[in-house]
PDB file of N, CA and C in Angstrom:
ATOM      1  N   UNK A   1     134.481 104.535 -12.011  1.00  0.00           N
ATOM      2  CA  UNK A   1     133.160 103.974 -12.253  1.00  0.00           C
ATOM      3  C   UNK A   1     133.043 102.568 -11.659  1.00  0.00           C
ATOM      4  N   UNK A   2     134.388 102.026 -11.555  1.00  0.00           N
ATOM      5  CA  UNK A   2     134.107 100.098 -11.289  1.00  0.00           C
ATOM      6  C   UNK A   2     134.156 100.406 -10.081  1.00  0.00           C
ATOM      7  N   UNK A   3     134.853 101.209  -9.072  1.00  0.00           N
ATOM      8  CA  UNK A   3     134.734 101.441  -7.782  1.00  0.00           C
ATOM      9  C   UNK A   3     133.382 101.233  -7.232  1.00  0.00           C
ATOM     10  N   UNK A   4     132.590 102.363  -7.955  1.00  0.00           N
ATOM     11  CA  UNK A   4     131.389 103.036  -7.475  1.00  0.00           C
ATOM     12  C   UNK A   4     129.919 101.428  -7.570  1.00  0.00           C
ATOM     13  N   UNK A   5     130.262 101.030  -8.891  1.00  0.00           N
ATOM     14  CA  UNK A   5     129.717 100.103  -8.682  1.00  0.00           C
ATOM     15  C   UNK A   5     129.941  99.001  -8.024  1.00  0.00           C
ATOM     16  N   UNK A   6     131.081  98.839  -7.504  1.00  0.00           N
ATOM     17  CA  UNK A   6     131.409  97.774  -6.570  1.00  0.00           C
ATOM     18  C   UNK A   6     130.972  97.844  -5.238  1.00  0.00           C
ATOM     19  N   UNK A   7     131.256  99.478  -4.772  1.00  0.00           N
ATOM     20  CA  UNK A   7     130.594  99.499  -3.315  1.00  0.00           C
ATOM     21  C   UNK A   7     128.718  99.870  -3.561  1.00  0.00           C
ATOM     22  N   UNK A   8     128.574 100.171  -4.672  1.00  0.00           N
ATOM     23  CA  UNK A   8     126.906  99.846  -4.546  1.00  0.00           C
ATOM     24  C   UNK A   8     126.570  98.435  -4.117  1.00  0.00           C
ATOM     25  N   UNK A   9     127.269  97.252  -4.855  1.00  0.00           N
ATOM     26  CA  UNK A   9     126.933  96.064  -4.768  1.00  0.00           C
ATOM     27  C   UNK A   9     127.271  95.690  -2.975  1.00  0.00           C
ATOM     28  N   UNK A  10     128.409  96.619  -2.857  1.00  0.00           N
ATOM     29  CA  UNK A  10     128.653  95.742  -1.378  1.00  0.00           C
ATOM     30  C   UNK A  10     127.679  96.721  -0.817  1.00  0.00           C
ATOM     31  N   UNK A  11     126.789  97.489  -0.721  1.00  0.00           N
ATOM     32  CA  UNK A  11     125.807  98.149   0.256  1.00  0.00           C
ATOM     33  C   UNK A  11     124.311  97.490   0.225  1.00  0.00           C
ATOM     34  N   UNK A  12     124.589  96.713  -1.132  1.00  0.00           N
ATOM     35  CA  UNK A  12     122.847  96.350  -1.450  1.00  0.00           C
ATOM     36  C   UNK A  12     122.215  95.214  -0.367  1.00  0.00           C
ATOM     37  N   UNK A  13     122.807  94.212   0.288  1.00  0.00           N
ATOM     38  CA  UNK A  13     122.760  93.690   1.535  1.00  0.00           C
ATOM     39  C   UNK A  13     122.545  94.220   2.752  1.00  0.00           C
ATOM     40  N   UNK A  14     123.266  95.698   2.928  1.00  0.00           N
ATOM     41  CA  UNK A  14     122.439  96.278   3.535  1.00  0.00           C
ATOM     42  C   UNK A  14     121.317  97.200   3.582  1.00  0.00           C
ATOM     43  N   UNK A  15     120.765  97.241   2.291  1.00  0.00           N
ATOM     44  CA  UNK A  15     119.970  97.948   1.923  1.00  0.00           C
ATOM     45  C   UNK A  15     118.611  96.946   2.138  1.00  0.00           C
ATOM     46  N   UNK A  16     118.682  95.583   2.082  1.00  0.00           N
ATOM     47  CA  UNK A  16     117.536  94.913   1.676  1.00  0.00           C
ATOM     48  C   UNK A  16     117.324  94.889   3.746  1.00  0.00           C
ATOM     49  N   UNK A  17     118.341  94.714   4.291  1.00  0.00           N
ATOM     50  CA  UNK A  17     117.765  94.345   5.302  1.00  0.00           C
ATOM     51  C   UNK A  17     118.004  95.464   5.881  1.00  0.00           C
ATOM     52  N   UNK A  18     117.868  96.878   6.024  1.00  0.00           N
ATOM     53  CA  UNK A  18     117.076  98.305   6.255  1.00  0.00           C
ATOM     54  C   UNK A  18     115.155  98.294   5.903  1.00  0.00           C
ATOM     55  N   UNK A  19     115.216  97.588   4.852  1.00  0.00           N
ATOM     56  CA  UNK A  19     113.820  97.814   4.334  1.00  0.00           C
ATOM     57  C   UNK A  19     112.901  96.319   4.345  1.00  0.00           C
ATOM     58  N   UNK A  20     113.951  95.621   5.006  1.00  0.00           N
ATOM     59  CA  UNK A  20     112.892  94.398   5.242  1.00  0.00           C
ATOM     60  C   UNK A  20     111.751  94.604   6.338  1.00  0.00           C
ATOM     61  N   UNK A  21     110.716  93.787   5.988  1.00  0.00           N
ATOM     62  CA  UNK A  21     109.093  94.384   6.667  1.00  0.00           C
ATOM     63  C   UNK A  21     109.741  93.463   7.999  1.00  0.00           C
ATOM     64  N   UNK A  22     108.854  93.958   8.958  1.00  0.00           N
ATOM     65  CA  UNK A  22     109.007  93.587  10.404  1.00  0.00           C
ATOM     66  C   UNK A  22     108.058  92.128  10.045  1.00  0.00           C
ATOM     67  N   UNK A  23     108.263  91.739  11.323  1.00  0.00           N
ATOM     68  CA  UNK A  23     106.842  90.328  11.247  1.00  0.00           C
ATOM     69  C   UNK A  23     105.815  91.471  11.650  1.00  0.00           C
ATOM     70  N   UNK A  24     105.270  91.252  11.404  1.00  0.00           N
ATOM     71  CA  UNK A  24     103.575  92.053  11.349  1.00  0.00           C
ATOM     72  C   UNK A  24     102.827  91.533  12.203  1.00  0.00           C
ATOM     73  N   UNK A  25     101.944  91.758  12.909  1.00  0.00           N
ATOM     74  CA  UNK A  25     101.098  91.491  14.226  1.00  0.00           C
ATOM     75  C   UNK A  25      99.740  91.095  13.458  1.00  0.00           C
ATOM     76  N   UNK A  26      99.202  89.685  13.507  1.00  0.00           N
ATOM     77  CA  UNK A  26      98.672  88.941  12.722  1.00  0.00           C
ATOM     78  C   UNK A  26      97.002  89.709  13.517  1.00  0.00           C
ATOM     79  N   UNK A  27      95.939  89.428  12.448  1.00  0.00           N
ATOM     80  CA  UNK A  27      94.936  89.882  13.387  1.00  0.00           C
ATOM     81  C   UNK A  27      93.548  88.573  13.405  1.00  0.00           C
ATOM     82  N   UNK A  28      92.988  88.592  14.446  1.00  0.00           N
ATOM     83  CA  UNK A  28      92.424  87.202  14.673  1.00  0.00           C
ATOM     84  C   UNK A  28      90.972  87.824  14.717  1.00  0.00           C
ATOM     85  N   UNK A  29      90.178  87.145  14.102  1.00  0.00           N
ATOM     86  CA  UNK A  29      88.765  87.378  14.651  1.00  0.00           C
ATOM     87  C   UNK A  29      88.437  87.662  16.315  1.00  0.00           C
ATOM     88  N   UNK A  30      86.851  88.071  16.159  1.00  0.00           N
ATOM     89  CA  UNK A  30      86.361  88.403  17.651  1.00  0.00           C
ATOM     90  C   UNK A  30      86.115  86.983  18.164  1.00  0.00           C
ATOM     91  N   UNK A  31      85.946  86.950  19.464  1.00  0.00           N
ATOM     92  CA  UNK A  31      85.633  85.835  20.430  1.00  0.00           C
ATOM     93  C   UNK A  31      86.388  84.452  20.328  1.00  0.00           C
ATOM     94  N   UNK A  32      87.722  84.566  19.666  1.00  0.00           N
ATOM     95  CA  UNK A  32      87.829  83.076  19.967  1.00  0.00           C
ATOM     96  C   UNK A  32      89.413  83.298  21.094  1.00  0.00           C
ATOM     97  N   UNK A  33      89.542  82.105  21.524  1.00  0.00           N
ATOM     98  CA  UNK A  33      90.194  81.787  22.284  1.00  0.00           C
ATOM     99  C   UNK A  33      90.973  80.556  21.947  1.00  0.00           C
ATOM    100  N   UNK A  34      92.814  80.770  22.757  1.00  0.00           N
ATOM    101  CA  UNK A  34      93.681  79.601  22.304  1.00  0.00           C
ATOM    102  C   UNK A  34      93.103  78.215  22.975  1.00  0.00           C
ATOM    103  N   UNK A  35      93.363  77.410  22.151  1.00  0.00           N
ATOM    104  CA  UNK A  35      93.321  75.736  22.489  1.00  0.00           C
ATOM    105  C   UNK A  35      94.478  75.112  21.971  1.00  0.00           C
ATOM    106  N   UNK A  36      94.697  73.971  22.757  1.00  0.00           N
ATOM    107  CA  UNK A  36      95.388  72.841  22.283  1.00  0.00           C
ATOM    108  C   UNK A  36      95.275  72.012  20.955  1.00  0.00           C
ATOM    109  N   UNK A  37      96.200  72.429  20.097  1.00  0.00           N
ATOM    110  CA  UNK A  37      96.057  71.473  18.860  1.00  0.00           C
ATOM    111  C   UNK A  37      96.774  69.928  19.501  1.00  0.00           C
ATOM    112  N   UNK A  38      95.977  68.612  19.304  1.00  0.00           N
ATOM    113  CA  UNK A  38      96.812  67.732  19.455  1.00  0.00           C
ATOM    114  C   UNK A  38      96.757  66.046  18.500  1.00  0.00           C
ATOM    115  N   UNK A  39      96.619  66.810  17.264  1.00  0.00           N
ATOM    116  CA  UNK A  39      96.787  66.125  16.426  1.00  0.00           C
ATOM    117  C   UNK A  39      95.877  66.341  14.781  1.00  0.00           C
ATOM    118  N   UNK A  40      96.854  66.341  13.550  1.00  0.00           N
ATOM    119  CA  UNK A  40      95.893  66.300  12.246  1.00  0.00           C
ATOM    120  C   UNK A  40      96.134  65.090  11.634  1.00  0.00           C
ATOM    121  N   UNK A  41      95.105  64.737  11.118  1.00  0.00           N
ATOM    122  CA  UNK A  41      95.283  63.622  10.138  1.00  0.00           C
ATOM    123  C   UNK A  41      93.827  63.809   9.328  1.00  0.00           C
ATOM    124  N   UNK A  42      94.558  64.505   8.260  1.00  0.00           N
ATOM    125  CA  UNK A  42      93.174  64.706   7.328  1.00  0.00           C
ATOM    126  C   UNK A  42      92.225  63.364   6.991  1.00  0.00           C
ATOM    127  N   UNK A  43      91.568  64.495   6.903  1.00  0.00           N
ATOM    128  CA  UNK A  43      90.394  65.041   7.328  1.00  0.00           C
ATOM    129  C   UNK A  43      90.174  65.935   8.381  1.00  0.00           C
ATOM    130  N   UNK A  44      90.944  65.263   9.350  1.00  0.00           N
ATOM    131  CA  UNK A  44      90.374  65.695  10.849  1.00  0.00           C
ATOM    132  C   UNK A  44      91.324  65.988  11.843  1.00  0.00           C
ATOM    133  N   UNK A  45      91.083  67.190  12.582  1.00  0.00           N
ATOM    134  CA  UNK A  45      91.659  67.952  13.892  1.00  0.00           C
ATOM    135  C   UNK A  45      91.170  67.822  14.697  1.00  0.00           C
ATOM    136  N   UNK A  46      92.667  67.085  15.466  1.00  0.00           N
ATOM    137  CA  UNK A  46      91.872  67.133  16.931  1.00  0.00           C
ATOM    138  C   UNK A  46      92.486  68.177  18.355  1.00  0.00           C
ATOM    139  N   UNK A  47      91.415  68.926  18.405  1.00  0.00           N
ATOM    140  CA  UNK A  47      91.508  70.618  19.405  1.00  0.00           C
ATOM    141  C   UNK A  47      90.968  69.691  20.569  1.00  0.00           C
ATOM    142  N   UNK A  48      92.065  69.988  21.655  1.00  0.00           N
ATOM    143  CA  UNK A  48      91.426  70.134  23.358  1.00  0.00           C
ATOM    144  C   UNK A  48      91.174  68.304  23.402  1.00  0.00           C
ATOM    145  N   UNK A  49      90.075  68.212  23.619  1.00  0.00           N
ATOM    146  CA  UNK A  49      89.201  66.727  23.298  1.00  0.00           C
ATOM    147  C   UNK A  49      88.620  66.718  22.828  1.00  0.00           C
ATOM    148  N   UNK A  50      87.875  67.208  21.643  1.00  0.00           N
ATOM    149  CA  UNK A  50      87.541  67.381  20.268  1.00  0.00           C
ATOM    150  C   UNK A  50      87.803  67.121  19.157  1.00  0.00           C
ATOM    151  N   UNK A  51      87.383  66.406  18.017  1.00  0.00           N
ATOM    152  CA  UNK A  51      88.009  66.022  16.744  1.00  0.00           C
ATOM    153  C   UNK A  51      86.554  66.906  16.363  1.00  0.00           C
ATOM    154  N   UNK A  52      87.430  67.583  14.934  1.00  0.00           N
ATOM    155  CA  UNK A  52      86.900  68.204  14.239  1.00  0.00           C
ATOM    156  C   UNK A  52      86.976  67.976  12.834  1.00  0.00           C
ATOM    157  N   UNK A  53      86.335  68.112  11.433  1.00  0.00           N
ATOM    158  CA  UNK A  53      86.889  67.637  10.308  1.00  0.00           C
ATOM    159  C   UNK A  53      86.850  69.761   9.201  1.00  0.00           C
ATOM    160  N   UNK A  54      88.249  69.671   8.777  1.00  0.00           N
ATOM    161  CA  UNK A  54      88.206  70.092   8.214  1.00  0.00           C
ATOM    162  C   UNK A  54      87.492  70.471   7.174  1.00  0.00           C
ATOM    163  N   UNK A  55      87.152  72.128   6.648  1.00  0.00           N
ATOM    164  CA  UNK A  55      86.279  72.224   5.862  1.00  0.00           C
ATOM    165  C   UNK A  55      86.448  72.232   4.111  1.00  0.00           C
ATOM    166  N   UNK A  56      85.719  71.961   3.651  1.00  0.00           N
ATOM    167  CA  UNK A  56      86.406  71.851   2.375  1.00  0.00           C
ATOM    168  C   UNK A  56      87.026  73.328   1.851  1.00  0.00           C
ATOM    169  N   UNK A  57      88.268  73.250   1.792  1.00  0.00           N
ATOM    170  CA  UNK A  57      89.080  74.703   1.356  1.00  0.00           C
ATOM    171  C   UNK A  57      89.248  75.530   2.730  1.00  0.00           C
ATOM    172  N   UNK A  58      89.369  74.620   4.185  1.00  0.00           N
ATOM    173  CA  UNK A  58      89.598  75.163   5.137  1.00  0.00           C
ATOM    174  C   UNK A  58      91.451  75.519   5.076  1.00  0.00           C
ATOM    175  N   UNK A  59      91.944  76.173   5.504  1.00  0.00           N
ATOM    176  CA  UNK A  59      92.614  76.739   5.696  1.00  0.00           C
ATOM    177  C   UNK A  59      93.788  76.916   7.279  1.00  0.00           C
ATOM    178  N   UNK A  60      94.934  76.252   7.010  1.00  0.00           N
ATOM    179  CA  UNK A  60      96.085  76.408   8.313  1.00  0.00           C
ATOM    180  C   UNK A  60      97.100  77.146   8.131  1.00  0.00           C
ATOM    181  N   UNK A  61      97.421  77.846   8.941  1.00  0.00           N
ATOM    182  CA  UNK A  61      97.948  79.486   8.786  1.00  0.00           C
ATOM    183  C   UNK A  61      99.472  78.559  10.269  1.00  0.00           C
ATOM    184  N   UNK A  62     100.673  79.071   9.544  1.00  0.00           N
ATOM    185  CA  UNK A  62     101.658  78.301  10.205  1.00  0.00           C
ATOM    186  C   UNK A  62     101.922  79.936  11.452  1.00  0.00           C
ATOM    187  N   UNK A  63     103.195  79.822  11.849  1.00  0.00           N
ATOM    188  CA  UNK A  63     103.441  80.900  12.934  1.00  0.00           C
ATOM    189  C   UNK A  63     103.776  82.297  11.703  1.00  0.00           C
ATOM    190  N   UNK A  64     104.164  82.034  10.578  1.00  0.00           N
ATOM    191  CA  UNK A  64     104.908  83.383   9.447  1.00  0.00           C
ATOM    192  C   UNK A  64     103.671  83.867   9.114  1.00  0.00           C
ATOM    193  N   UNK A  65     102.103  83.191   9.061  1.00  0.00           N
ATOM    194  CA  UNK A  65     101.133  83.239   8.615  1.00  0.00           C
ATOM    195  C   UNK A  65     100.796  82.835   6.900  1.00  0.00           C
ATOM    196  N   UNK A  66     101.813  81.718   6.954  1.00  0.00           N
ATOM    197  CA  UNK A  66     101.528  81.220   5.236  1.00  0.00           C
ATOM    198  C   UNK A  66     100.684  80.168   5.737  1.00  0.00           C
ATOM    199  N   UNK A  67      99.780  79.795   4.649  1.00  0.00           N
ATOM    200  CA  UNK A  67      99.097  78.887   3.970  1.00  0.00           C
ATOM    201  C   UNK A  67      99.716  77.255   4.478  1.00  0.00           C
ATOM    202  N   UNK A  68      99.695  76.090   5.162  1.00  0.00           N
ATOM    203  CA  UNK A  68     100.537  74.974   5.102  1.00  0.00           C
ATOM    204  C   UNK A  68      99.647  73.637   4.657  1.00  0.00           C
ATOM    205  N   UNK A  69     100.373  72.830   4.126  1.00  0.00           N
ATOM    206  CA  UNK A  69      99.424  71.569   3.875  1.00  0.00           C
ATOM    207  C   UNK A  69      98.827  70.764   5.320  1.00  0.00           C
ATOM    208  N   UNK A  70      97.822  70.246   5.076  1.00  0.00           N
ATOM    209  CA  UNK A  70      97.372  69.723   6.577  1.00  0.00           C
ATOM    210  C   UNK A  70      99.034  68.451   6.787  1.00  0.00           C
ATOM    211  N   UNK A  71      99.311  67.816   5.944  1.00  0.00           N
ATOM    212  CA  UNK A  71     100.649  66.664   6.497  1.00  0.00           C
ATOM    213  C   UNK A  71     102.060  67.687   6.789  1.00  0.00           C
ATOM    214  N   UNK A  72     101.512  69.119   6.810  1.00  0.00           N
ATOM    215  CA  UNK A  72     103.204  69.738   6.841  1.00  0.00           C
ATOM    216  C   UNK A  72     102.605  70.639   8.255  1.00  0.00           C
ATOM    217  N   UNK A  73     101.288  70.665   8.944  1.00  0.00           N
ATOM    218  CA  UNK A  73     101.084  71.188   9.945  1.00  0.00           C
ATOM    219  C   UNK A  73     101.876  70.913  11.405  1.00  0.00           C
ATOM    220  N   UNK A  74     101.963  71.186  12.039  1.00  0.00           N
ATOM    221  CA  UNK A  74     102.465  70.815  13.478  1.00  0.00           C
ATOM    222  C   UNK A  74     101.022  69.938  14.267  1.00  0.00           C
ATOM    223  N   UNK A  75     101.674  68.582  14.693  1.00  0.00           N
ATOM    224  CA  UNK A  75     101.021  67.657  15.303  1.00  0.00           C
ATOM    225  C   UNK A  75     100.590  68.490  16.653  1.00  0.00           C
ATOM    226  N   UNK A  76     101.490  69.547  17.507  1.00  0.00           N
ATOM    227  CA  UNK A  76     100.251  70.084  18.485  1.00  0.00           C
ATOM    228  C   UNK A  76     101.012  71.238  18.767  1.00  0.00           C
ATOM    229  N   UNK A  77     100.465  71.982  19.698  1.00  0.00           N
ATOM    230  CA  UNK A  77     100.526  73.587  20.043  1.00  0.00           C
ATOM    231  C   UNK A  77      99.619  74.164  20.049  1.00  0.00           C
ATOM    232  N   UNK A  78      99.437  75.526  20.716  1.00  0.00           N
ATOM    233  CA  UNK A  78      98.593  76.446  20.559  1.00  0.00           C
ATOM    234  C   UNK A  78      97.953  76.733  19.679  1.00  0.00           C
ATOM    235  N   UNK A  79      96.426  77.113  19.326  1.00  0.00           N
ATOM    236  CA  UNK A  79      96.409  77.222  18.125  1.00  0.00           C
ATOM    237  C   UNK A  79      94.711  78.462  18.153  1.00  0.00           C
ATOM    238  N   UNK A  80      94.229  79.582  17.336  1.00  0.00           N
ATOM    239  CA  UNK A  80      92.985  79.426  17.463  1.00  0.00           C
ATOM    240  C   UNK A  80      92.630  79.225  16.053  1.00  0.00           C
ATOM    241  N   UNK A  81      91.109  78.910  16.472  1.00  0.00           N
ATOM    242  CA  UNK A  81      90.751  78.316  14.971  1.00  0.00           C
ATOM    243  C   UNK A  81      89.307  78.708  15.135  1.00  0.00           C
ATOM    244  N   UNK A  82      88.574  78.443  13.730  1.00  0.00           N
ATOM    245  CA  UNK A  82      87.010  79.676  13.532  1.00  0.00           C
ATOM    246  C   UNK A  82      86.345  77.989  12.889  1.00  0.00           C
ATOM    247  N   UNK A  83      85.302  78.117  13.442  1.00  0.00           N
ATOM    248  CA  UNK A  83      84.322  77.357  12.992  1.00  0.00           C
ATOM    249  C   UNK A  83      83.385  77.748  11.761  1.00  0.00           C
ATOM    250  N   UNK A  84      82.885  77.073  10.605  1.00  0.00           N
ATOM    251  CA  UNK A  84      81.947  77.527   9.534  1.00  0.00           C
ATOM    252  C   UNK A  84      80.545  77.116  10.207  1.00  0.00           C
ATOM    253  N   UNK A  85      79.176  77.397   9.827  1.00  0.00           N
ATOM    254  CA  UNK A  85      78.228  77.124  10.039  1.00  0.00           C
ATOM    255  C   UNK A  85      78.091  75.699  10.203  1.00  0.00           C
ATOM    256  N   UNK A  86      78.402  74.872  10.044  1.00  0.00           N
ATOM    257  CA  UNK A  86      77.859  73.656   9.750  1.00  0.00           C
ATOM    258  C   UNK A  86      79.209  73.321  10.961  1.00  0.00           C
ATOM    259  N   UNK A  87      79.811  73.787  11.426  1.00  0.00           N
ATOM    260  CA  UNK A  87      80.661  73.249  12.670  1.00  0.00           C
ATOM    261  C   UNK A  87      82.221  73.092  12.266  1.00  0.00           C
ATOM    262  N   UNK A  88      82.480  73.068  10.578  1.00  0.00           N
ATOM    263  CA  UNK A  88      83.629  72.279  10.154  1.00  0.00           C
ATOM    264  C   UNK A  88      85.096  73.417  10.553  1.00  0.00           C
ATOM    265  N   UNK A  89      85.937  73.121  10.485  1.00  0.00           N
ATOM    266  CA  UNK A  89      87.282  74.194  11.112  1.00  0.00           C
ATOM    267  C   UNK A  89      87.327  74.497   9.612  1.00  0.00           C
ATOM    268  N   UNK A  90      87.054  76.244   9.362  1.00  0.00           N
ATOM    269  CA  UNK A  90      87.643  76.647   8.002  1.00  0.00           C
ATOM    270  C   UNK A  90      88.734  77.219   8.283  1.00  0.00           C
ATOM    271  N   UNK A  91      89.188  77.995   9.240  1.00  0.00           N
ATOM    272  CA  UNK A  91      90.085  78.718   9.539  1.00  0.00           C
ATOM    273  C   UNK A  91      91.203  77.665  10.744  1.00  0.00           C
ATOM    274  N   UNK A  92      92.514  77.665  10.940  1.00  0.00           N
ATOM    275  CA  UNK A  92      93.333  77.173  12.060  1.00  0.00           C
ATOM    276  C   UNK A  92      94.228  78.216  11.997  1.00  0.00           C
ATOM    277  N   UNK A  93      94.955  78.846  13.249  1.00  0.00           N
ATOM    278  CA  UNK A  93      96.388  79.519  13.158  1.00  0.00           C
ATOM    279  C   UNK A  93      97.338  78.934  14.252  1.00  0.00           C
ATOM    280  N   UNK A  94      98.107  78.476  13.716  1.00  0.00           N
ATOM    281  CA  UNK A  94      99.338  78.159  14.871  1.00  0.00           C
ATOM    282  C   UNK A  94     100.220  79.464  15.448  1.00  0.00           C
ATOM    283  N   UNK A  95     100.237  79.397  16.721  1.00  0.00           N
ATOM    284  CA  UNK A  95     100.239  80.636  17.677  1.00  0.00           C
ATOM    285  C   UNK A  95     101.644  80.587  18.266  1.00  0.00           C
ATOM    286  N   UNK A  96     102.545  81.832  17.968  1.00  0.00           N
ATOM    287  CA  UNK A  96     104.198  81.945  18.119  1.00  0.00           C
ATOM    288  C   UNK A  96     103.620  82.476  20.122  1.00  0.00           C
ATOM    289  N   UNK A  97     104.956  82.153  20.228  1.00  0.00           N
ATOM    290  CA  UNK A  97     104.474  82.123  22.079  1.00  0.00           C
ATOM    291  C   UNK A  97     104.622  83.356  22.575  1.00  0.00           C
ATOM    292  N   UNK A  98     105.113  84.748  21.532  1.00  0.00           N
ATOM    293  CA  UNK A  98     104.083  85.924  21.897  1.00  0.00           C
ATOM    294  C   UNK A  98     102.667  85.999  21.648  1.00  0.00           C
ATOM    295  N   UNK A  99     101.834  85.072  20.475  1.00  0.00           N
ATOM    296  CA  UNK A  99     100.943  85.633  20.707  1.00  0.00           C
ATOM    297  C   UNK A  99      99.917  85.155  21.854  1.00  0.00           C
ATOM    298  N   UNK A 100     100.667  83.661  22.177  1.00  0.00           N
ATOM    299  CA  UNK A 100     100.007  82.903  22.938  1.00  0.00           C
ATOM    300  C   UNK A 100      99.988  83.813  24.282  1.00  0.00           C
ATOM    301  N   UNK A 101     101.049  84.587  24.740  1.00  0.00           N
ATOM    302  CA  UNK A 101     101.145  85.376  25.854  1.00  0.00           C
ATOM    303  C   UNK A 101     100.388  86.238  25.614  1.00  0.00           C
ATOM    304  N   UNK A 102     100.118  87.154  24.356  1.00  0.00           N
ATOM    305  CA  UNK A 102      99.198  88.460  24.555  1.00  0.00           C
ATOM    306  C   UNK A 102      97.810  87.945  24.487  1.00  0.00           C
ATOM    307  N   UNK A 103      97.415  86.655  23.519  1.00  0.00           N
ATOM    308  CA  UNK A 103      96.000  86.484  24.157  1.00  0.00           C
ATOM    309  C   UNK A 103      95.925  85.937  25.271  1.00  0.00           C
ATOM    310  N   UNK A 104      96.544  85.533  26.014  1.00  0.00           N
ATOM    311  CA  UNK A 104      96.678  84.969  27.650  1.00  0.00           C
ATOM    312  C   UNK A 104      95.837  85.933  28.432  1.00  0.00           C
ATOM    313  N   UNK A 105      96.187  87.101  28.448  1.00  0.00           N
ATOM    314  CA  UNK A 105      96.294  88.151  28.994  1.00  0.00           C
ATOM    315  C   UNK A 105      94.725  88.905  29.082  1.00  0.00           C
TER     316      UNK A 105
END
C-alpha cells in the first residue's frame, strides 16, 4: 500500500503538467491595430505620439492576459488598445512578439 502511494505521489507532477492548459490565443476586437506604447504615468498613456488618459476602470491586460496595475505596466512595446466614447483608453493589451507577428501580417 505505501509503495502504491508513493509512486502516485511521484506521478502527480506529471500529471499536472499533462493537463496544464496551453497559453490560449487571446482574442482582440475588430479594427484595431498594433502601436507603440511609450510611456504610463497615471493617469495617462502615451501611444505612438499621443497621450491618452485612462478611463475610469480602464483596464491593462499584460502578455499572460492578467489584469496589471498601471505602475506595474511596461513603460513601452507593442500594444493594441480600444478607445471608449468619449476617447479615454478603456481597454490596453501588451502584445507577446507572436502576436505582434500574426497581426503584422
Amino acid at each position: 500500500m505505501r509503495t502504491l502511494t508513493n509512486t502516485l505521489f511521484a506521478l502527480l507532477p506529471v500529471f499536472f503538467l499533462l493537463i496544464a492548459p496551453a497559453h490560449a490565443e487571446r482574442n482582440f476586437p475588430p479594427n484595431v491595430k498594433p502601436a507603440e506604447l511609450r510611456g504610463v504615468e497615471y493617469p495617462y498613456v502615451r501611444i505612438d505620439d499621443r497621450t491618452f488618459r485612462l478611463a475610469p476602470g480602464g483596464r491593462i491586460y499584460d502578455t499572460f492576459n492578467r489584469i496589471v496595475l498601471p505602475n506595474a505596466a511596461p513603460k513601452s512595446g507593442k500594444v493594441l488598445f480600444k478607445l471608449d466614447p468619449q476617447g479615454l483608453v478603456i481597454k490596453l493589451w501588451i502584445l507577446t512578439p507572436e502576436e505582434i507577428a500574426r497581426l503584422s501580417q
